[in-house]
N, C-alpha and C. Protein backbone atom coordinates (compact mmCIF):
# COMPACT_ATOMS: atom_id res chain seq x y z
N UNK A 1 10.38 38.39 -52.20
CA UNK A 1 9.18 38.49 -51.36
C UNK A 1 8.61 37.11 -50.97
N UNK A 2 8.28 35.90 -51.76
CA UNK A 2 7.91 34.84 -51.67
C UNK A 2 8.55 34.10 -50.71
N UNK A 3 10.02 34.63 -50.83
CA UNK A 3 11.09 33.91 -49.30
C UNK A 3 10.47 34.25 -48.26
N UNK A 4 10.27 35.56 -48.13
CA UNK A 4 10.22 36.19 -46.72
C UNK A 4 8.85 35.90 -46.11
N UNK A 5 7.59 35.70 -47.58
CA UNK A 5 6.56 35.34 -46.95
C UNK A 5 6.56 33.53 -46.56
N UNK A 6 7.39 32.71 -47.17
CA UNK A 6 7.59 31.36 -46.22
C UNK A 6 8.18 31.36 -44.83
N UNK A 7 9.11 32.62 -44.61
CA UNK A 7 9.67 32.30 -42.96
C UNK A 7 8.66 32.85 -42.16
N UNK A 8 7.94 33.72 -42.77
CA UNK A 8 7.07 34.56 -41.70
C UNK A 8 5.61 34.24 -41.45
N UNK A 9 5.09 33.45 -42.41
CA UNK A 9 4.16 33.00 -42.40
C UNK A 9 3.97 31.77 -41.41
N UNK A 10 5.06 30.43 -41.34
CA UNK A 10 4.72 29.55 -40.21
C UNK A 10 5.03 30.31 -38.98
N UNK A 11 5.47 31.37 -39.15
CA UNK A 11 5.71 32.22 -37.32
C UNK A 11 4.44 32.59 -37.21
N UNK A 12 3.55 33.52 -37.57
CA UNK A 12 2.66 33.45 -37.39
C UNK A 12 1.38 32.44 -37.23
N UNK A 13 1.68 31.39 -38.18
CA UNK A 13 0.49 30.28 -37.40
C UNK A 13 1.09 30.08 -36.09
N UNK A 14 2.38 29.60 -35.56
CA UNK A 14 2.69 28.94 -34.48
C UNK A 14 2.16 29.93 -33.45
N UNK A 15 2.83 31.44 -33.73
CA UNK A 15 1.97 31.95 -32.16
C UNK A 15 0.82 32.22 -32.27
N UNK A 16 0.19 31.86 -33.22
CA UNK A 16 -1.13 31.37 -33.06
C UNK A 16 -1.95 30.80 -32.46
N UNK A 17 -1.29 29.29 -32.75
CA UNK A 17 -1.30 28.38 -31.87
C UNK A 17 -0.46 28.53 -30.71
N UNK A 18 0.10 29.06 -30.22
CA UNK A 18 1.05 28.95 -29.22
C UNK A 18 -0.17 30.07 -28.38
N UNK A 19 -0.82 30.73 -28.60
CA UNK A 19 -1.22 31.59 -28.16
C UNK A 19 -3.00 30.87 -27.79
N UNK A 20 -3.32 30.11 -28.25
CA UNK A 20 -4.35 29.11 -27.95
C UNK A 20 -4.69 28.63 -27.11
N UNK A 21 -3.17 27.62 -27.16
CA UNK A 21 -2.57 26.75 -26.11
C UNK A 21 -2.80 27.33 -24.82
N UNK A 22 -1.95 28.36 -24.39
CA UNK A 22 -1.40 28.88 -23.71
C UNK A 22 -2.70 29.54 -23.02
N UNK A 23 -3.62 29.49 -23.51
CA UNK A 23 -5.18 30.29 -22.69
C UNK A 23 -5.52 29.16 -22.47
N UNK A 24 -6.17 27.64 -23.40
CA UNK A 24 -6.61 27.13 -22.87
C UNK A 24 -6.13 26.50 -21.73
N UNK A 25 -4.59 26.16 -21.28
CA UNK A 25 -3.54 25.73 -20.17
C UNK A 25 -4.47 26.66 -19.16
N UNK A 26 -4.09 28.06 -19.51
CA UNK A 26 -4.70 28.97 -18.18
C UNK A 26 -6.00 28.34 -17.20
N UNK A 27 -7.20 28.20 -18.32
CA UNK A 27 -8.23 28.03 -18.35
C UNK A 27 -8.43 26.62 -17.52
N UNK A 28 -7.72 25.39 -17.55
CA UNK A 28 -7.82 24.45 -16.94
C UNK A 28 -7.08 24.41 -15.82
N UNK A 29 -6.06 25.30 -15.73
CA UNK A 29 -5.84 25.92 -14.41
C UNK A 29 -6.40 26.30 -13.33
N UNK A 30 -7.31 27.19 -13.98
CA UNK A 30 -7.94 27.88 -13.47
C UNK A 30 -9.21 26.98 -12.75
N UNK A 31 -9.70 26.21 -13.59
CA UNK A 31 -11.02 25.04 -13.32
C UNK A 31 -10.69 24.02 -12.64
N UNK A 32 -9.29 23.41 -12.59
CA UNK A 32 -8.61 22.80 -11.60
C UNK A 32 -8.46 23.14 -10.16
């Protein structure tokens, strides 16, 4: 279990962050 929660756990921060990113990009898009 401890394996599976190290691979799956930085996937989830990243689209996290990936998912952040990716609005605030919109967002200055958008204000641009």
């Amino acid at each position: 279990m401890p394996e599976r929660m190290n691979e799956t756990f930085p996937v989830l921060i990243t689209s996290k962050l990936l998912d952040q990113v990716i609005k605030a990009h919109a967002r200055w898009r958008w204000r641009a």
